[in-house]
C-alpha atoms as a PDB file:
ATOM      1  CA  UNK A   1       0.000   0.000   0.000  1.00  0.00           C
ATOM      2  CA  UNK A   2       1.563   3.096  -0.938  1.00  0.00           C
ATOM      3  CA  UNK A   3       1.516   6.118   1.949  1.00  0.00           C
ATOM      4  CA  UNK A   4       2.078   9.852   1.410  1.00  0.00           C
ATOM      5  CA  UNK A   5       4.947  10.836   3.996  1.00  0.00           C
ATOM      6  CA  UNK A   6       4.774  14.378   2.751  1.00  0.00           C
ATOM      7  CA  UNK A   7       0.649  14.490   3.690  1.00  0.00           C
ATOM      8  CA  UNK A   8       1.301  12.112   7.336  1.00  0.00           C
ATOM      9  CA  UNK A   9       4.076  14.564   8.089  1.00  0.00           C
ATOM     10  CA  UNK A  10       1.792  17.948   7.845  1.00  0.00           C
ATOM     11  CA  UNK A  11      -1.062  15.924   8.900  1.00  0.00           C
ATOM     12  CA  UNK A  12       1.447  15.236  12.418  1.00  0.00           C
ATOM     13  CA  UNK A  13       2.922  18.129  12.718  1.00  0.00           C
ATOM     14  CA  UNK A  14      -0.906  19.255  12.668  1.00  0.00           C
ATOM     15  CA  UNK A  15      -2.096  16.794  15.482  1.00  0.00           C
ATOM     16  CA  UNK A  16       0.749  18.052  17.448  1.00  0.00           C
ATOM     17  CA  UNK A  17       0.004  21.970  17.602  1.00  0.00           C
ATOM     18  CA  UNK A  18      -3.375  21.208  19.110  1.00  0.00           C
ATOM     19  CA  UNK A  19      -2.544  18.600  21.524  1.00  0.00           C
ATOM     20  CA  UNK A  20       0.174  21.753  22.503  1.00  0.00           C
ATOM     21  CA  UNK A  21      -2.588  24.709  22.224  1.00  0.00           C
ATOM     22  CA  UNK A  22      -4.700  22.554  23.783  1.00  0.00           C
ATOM     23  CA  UNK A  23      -2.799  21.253  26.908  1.00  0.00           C
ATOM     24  CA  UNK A  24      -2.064  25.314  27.262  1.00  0.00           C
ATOM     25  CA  UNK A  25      -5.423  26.158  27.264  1.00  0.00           C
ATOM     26  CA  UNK A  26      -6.193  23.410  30.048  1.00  0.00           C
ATOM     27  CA  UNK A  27      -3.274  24.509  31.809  1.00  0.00           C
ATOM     28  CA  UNK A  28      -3.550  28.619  31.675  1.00  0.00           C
ATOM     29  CA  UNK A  29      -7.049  29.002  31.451  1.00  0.00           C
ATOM     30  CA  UNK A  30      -8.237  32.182  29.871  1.00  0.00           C
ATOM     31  CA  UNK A  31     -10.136  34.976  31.667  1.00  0.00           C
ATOM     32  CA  UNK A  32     -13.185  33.725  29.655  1.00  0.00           C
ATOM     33  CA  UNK A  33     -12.523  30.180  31.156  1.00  0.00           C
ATOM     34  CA  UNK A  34     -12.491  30.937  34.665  1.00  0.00           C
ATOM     35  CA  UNK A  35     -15.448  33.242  34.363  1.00  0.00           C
ATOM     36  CA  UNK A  36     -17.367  30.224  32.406  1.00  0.00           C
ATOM     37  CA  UNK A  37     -16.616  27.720  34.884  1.00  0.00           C
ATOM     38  CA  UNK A  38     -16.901  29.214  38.122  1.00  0.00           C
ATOM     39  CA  UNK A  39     -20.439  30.499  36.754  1.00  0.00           C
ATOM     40  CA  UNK A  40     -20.881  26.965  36.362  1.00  0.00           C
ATOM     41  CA  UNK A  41     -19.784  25.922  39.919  1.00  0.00           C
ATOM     42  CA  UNK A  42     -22.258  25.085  42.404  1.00  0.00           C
ATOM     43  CA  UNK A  43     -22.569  27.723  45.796  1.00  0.00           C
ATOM     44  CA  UNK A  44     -20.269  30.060  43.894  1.00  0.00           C
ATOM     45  CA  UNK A  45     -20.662  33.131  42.172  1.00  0.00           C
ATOM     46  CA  UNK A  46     -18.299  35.274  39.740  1.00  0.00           C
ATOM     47  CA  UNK A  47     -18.234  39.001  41.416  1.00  0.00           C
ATOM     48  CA  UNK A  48     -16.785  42.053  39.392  1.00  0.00           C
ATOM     49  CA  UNK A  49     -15.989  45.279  42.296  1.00  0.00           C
ATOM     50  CA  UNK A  50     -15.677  48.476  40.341  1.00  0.00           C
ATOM     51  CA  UNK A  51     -13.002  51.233  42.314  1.00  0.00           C
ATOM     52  CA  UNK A  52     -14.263  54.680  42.062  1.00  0.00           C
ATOM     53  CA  UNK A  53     -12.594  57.702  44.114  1.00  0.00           C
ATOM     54  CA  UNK A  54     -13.704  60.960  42.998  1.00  0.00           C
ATOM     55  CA  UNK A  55     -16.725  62.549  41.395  1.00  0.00           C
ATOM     56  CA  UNK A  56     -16.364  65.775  39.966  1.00  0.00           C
ATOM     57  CA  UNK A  57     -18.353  67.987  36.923  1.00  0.00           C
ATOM     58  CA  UNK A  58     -15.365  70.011  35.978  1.00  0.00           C
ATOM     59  CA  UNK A  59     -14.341  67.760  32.527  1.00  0.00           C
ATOM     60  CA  UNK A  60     -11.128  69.664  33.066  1.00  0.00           C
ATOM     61  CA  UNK A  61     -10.371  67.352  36.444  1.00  0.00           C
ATOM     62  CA  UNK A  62     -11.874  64.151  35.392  1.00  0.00           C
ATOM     63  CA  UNK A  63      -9.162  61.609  34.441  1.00  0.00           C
ATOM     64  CA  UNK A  64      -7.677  57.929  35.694  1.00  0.00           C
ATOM     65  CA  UNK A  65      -9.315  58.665  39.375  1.00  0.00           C
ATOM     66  CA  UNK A  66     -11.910  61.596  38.764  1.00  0.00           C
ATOM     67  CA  UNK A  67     -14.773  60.637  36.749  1.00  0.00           C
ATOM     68  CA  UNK A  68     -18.369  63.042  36.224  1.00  0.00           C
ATOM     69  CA  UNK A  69     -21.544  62.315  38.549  1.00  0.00           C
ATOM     70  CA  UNK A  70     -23.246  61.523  35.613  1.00  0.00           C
ATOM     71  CA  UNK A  71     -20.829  58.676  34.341  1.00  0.00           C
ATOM     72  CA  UNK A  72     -21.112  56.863  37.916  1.00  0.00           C
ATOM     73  CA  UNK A  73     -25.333  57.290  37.366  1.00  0.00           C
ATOM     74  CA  UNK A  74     -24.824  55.535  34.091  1.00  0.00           C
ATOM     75  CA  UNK A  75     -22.868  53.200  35.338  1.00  0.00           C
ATOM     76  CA  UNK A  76     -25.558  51.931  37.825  1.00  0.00           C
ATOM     77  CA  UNK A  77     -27.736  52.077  35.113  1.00  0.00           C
ATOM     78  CA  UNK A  78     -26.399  50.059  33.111  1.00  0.00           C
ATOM     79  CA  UNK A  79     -25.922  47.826  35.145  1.00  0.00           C
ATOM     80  CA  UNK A  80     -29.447  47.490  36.314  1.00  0.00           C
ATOM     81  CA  UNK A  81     -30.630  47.201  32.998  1.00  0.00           C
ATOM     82  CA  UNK A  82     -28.401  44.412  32.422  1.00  0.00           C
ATOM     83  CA  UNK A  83     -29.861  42.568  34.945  1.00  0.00           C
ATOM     84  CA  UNK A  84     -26.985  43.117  37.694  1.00  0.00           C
ATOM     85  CA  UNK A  85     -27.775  42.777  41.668  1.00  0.00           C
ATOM     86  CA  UNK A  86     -25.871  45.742  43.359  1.00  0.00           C
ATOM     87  CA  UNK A  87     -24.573  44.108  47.005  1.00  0.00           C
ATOM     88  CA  UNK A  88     -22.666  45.424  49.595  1.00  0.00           C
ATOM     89  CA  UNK A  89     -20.474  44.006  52.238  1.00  0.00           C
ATOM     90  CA  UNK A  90     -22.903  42.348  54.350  1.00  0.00           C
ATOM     91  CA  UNK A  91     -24.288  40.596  51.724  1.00  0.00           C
ATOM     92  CA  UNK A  92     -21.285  39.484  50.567  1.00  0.00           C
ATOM     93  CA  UNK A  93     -20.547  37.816  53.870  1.00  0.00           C
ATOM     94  CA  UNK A  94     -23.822  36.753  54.583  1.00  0.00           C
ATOM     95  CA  UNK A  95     -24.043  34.645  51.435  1.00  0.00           C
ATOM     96  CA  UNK A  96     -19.971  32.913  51.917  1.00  0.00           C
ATOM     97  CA  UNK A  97     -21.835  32.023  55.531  1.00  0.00           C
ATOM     98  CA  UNK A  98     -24.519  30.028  53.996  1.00  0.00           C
ATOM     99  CA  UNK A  99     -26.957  32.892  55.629  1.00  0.00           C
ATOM    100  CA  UNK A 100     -28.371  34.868  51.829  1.00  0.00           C
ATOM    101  CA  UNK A 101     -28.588  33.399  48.334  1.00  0.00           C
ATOM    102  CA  UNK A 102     -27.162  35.599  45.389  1.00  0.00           C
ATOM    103  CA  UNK A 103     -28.332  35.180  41.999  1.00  0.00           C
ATOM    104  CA  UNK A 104     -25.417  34.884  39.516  1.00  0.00           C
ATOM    105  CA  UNK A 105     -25.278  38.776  38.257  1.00  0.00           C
ATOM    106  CA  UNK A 106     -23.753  40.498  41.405  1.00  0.00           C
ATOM    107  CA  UNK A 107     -21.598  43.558  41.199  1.00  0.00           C
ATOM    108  CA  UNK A 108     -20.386  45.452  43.951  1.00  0.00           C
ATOM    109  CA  UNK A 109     -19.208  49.396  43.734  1.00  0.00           C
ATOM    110  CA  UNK A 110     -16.957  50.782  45.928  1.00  0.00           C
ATOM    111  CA  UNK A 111     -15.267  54.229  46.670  1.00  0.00           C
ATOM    112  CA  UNK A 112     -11.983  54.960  48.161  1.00  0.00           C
ATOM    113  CA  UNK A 113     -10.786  57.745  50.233  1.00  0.00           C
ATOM    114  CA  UNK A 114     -14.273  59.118  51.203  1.00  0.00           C
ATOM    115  CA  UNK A 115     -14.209  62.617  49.730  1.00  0.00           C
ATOM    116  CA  UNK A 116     -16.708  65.143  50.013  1.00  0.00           C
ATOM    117  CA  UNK A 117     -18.068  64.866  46.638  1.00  0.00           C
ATOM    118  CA  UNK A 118     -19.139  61.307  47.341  1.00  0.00           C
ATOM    119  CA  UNK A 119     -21.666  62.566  49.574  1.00  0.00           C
ATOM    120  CA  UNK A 120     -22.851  65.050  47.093  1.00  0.00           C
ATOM    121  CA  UNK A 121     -23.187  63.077  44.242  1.00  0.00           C
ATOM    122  CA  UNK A 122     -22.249  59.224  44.180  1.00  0.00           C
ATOM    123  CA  UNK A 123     -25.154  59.293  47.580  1.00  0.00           C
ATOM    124  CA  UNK A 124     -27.250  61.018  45.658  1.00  0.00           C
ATOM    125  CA  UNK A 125     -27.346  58.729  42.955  1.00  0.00           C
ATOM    126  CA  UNK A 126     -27.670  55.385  45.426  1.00  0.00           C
ATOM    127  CA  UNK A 127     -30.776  57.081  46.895  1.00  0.00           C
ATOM    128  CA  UNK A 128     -32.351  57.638  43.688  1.00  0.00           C
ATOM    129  CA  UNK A 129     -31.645  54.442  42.118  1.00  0.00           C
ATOM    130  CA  UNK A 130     -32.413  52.787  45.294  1.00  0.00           C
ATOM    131  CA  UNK A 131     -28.823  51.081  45.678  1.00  0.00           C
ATOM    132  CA  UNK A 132     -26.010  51.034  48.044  1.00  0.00           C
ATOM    133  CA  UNK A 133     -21.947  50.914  47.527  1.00  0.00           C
ATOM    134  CA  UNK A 134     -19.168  50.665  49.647  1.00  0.00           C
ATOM    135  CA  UNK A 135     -17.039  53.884  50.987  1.00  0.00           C
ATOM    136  CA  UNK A 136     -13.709  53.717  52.554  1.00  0.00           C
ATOM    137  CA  UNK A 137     -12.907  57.266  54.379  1.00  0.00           C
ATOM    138  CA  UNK A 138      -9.416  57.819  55.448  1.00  0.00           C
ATOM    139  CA  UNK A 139      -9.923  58.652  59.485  1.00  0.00           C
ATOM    140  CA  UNK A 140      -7.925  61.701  59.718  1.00  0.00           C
ATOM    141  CA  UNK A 141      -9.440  63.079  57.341  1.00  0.00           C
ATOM    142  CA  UNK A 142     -13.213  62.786  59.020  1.00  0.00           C
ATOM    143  CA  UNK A 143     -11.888  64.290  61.481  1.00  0.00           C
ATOM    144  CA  UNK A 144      -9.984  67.297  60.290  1.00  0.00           C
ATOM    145  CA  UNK A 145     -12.619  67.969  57.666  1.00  0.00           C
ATOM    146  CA  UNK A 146     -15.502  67.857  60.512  1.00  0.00           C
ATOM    147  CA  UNK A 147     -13.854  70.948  62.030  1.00  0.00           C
ATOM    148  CA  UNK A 148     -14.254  73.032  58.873  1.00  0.00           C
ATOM    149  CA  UNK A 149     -16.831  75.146  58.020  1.00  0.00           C
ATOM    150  CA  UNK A 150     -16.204  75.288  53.767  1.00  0.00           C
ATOM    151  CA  UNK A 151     -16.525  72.201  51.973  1.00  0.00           C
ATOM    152  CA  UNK A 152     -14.745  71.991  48.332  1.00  0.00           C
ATOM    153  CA  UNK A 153     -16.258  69.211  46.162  1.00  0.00           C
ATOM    154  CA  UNK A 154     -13.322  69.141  44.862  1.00  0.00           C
ATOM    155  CA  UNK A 155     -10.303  68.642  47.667  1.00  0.00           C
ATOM    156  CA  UNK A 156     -12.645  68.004  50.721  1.00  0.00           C
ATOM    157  CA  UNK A 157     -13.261  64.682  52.363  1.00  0.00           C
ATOM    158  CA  UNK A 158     -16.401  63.464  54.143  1.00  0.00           C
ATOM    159  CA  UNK A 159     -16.992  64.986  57.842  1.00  0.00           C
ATOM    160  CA  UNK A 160     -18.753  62.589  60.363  1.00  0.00           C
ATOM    161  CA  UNK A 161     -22.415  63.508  60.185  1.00  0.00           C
ATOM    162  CA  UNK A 162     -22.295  63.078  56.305  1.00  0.00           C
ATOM    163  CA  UNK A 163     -20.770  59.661  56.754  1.00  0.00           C
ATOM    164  CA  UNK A 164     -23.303  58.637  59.713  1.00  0.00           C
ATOM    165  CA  UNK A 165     -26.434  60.011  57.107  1.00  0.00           C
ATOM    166  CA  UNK A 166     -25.052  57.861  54.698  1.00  0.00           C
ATOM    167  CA  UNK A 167     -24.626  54.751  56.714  1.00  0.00           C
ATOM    168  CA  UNK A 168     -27.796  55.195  58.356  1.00  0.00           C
ATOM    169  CA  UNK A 169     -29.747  55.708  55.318  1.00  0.00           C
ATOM    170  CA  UNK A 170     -28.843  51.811  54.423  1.00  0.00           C
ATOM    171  CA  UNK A 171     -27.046  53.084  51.061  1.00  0.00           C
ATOM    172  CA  UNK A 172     -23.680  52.877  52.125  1.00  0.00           C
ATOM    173  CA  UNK A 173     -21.451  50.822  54.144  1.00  0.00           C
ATOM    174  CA  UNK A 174     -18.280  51.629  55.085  1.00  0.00           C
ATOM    175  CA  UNK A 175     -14.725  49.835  55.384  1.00  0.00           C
ATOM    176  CA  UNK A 176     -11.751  51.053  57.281  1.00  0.00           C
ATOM    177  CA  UNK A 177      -8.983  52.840  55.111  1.00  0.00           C
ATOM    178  CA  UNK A 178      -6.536  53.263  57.838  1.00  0.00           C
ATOM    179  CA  UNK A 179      -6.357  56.516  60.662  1.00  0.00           C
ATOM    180  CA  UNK A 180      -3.264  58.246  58.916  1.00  0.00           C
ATOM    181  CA  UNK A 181      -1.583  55.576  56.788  1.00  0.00           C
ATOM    182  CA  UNK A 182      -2.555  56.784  53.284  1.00  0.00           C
ATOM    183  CA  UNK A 183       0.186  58.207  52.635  1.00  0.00           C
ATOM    184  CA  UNK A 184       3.258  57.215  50.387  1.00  0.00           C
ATOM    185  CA  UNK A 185       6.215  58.878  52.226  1.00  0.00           C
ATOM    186  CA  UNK A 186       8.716  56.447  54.492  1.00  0.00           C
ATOM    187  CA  UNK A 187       6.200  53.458  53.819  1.00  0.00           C
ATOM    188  CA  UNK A 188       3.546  53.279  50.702  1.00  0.00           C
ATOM    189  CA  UNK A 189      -0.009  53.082  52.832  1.00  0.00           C
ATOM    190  CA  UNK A 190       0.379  50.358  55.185  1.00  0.00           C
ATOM    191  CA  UNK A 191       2.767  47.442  53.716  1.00  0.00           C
ATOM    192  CA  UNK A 192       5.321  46.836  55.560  1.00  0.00           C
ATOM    193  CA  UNK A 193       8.839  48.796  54.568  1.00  0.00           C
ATOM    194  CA  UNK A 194      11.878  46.484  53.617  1.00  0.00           C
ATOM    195  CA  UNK A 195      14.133  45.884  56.312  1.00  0.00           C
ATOM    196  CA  UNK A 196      11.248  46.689  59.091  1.00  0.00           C
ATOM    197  CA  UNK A 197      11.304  44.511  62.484  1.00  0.00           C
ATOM    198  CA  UNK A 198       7.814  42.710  61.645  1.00  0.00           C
ATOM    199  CA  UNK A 199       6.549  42.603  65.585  1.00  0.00           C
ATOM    200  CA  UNK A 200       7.315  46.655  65.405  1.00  0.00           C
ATOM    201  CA  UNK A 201       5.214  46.937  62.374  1.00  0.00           C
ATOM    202  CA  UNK A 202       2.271  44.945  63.409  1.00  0.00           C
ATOM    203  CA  UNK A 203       1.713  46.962  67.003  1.00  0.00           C
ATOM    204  CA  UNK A 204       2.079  50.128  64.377  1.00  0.00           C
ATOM    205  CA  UNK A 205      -0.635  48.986  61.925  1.00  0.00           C
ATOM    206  CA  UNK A 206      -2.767  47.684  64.772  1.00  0.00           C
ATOM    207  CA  UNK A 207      -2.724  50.704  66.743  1.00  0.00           C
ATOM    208  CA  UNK A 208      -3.936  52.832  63.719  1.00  0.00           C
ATOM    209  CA  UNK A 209      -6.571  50.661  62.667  1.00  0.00           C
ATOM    210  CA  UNK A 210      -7.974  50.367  66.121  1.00  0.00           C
ATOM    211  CA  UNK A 211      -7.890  53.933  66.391  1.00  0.00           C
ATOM    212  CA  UNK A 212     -10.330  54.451  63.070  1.00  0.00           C
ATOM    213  CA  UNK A 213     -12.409  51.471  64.306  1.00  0.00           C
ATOM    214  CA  UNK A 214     -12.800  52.960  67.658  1.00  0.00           C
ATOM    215  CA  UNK A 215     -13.708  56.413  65.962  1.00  0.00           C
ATOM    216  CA  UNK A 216     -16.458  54.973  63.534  1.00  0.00           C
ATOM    217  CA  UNK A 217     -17.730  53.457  66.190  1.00  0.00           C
ATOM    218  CA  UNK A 218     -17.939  56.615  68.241  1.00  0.00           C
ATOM    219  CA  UNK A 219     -19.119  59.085  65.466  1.00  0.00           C
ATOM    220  CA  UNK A 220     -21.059  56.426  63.294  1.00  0.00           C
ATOM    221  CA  UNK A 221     -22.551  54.219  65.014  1.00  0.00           C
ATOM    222  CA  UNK A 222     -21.126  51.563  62.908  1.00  0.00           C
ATOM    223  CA  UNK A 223     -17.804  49.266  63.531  1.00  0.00           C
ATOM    224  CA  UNK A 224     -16.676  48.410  59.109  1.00  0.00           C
ATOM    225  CA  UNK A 225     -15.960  44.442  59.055  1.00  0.00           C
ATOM    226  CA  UNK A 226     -13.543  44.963  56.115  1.00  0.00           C
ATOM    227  CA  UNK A 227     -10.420  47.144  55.263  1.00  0.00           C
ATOM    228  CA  UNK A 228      -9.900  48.711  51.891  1.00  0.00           C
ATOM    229  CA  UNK A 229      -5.904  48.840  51.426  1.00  0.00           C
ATOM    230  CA  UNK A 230      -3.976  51.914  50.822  1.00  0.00           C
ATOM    231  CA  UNK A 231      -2.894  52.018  46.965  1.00  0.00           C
ATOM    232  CA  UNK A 232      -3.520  48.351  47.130  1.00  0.00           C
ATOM    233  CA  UNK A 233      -0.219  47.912  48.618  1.00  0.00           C
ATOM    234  CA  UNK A 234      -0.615  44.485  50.451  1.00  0.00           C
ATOM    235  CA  UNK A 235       1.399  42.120  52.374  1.00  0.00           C
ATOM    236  CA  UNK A 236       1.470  39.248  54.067  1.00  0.00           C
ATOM    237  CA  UNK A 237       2.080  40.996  57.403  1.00  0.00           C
ATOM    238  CA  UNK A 238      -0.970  43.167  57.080  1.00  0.00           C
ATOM    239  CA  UNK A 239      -3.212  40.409  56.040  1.00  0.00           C
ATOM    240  CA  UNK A 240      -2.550  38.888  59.450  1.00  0.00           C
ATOM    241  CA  UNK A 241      -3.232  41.764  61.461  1.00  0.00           C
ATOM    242  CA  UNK A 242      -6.252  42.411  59.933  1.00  0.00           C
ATOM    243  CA  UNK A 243      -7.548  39.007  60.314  1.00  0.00           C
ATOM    244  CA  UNK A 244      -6.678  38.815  63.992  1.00  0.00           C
ATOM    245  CA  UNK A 245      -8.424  41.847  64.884  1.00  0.00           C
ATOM    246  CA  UNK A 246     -11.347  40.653  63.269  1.00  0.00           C
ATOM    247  CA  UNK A 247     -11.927  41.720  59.891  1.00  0.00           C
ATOM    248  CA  UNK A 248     -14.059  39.937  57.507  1.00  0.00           C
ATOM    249  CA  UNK A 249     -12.781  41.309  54.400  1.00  0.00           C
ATOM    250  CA  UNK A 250     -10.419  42.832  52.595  1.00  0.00           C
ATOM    251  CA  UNK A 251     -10.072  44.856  49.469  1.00  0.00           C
ATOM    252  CA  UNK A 252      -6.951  45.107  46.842  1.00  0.00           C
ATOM    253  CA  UNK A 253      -6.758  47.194  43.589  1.00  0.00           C
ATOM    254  CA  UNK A 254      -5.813  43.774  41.870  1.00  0.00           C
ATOM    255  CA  UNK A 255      -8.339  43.825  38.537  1.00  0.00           C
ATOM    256  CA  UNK A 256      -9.599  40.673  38.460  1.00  0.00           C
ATOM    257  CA  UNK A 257     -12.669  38.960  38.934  1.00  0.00           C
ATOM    258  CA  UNK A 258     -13.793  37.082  42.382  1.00  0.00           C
ATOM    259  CA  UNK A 259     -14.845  34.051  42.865  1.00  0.00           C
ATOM    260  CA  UNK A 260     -17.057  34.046  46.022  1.00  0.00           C
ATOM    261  CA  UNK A 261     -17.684  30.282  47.406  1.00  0.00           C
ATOM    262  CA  UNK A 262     -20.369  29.697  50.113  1.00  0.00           C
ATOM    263  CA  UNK A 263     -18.235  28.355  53.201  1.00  0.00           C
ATOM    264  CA  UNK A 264     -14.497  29.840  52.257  1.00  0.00           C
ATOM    265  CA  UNK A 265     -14.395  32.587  54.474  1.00  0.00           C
ATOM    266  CA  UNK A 266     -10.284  32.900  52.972  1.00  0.00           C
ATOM    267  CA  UNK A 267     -12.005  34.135  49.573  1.00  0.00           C
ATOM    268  CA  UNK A 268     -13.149  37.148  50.879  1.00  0.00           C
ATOM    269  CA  UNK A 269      -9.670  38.877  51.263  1.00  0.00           C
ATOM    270  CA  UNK A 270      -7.851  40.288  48.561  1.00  0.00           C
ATOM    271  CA  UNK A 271     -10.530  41.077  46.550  1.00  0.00           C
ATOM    272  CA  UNK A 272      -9.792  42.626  43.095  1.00  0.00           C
ATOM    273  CA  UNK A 273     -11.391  45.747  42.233  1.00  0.00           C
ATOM    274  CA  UNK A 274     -11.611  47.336  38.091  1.00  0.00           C
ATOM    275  CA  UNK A 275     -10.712  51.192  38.818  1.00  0.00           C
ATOM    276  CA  UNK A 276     -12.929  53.009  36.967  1.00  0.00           C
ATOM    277  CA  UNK A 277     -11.484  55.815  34.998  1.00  0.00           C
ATOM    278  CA  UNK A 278     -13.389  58.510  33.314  1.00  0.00           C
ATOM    279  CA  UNK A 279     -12.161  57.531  29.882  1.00  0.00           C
ATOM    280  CA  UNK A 280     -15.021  55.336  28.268  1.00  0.00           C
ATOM    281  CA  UNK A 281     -18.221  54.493  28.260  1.00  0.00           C
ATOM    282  CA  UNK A 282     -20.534  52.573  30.998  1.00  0.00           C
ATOM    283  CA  UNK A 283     -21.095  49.967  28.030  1.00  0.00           C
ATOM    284  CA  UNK A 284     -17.319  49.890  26.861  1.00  0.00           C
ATOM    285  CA  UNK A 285     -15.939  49.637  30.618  1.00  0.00           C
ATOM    286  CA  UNK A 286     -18.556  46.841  31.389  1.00  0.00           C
ATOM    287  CA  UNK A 287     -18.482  44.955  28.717  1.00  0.00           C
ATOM    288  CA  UNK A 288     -14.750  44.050  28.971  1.00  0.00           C
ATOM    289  CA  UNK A 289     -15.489  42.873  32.819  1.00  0.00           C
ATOM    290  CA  UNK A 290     -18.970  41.026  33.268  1.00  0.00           C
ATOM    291  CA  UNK A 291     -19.526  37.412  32.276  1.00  0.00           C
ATOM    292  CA  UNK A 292     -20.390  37.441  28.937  1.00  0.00           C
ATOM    293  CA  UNK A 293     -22.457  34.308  29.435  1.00  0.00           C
ATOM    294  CA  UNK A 294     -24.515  36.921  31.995  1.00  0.00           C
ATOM    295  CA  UNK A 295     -24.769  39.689  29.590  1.00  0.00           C
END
C-alpha cells in the first residue's frame, strides 16, 4: 500500500500543535474560562468590584481617578438594565456564611478615600436608584474635615455627620482605610517597609486601625468588618493583622474577577477591584469585565 509521507508529516505536525494549544489552554485558562466555569460551579458566584474615588463635573479634572456624577449614574444604570444585583459588604458575607442566596449577576461598587463629593453626588445617585456601595474614608481626614466650616467638592473629604447620614440611610457601608496611613512617604499606605522589624510593624498597623475602628464606632454608630488597602499595597504581614483583629474582608486594587464560594471565608480577602477611569463608556468599561455568558 503506498503512503504519502509528505501528507502524514503535515497531517502530524498538525495533530501536534493542538494537543500543545490545547494542553495550554487546560493549563492557563483564559479569563473567559475561569469566568465560564466558576459560573458553572455550584454555591459560587463570579463578582466584578468596580473602584471609584472621585466625582467631579469640571471635565477639566476628570481623568484615571476623577470621573463626572453623571458617568457613575450611568454606570448603575447600566448595570441594572443588564440585569446586575448591586450588594454590599454584608451581603457578601452573609451569602460565603450560607446565611443569603445571590443570583449569579452580582456587582459590587466601591469608593476609596471618602471625599466630600461622594456625599454630594455618588449618595445622591444610590438614593435615587435605590442602591447602596461601599465607601472607605481615610480617618484623619473625618476628622480634620468635621472641624471646617467650607466644603470643596473638589479637595474636601467626608466629615462625620455626612458619613453617619449615609450609613444610616442603608445606602452605604463603610470599610476602614486606615487613621493616617494613606500616605506614600517612608512606607507606601500600610505594607510593611523592607528591612522593618515585623513585631514593630504589626503593634504600628494595629494601633492605627484600632484607632479608626474605635472612631467609627464613636461618630457612626457603625464598627466596618472589612479594610480597603492603601494604593492596594498588600502584604502578608498586614493580612494577618487584619484578620486577627477581626476583619471579615479585605479589598486590593488587583483587577480581576472574584470568585465568592459559600463556606471559604479565605475568599473574601484580597478582593480585586476594576478602577474606573473617566475615559469610556458605561457599556465599553462593562463589557470588557462582566460574564459574557450573563450579559
Amino acid at each position: 500500500m503506498f503512503i504519502n509521507f509528505k501528507v502524514s508529516k503535515n497531517l502530524i505536525a498538525l495533530v501536534l500543535i493542538f494537543t500543545f494549544l490545547l494542553l495550554s489552554f487546560i493549563a492557563y485558562p483564559g479569563a473567559e474560562t475561569v469566568r465560564t466555569s466558576a459560573v458553572n460551579r455550584k454555591n459560587s458566584i463570579v463578582l466584578p468590584v468596580i473602584m471609584y474615588h472621585s466625582l467631579l463635573k469640571d471635565k477639566r479634572l476628570q481623568g484615571n481617578y476623577v470621573i463626572s456624577p453623571e458617568l457613575f449614574k450611568s454606570d448603575v444604570k447600566f448595570l441594572k438594565e443588564r440585569g446586575y444585583r448591586i450588594i454590599g459588604a454584608q451581603e457578601l458575607l452573609d451569602y460565603t456564611d450560607g446565611k443569603l442566596n445571590l443570583p449569579e449577576k452580582c456587582v459590587m461598587l466601591t469608593f476609596d478615600d471618602g471625599y466630600y463629593n461622594n456625599y454630594l453626588y455618588a449618595y445622591q445617585t444610590a438614593k435615587e436608584e435605590n442602591i447602596k456601595f461601599i465607601l472607605s474614608p481615610i480617618a484623619i481626614n473625618a476628622d480634620t474635615t468635621s472641624e471646617k466650616e467650607h466644603l470643596s467638592p473638589s479637595y474636601s473629604h467626608c466629615t462625620w455627620a455626612q458619613l453617619k447620614e449615609m450609613v444610616d440611610s442603608k445606602h452605604v457601608e463603610l470599610m476602614n482605610h486606615s487613621y493616617d496611613m494613606h500616605q506614600n512617604l517612608s512606607r507606601k499606605g500600610t505594607k510593611i517597609s523592607s528591612g522593618e522589624n515585623t513585631d514593630n510593624y504589626k503593634t504600628l498597623l494595629t494601633e492605627d486601625l484600632t484607632k479608626a475602628q474605635e472612631l467609627f464606632k464613636k461618630n457612626v454608630g457603625f464598627t466596618p468588618l472589612g479594610f480597603a488597602y492603601p494604593f492596594g499595597e498588600v502584604c502578608d504581614e498586614a493580612e494577618q493583622v487584619i484578620k486577627k483583629m477581626g476583619f471579615k474582608m479585605s479589598f486590593s486594587c488587583n483587577e480581576k474577577l472574584n470568585i465568592i464560594e459559600i463556606g471559604n471565608s479565605e475568599c473574601l480577602y484580597c478582593i480585586g477591584r476594576y478602577l474606573r477611569t473617566g475615559n469610556t463608556t458605561s457599556e465599553e468599561f462593562f463589557d470588557k469585565i462582566l460574564p459574557n455568558e450573563n450579559k
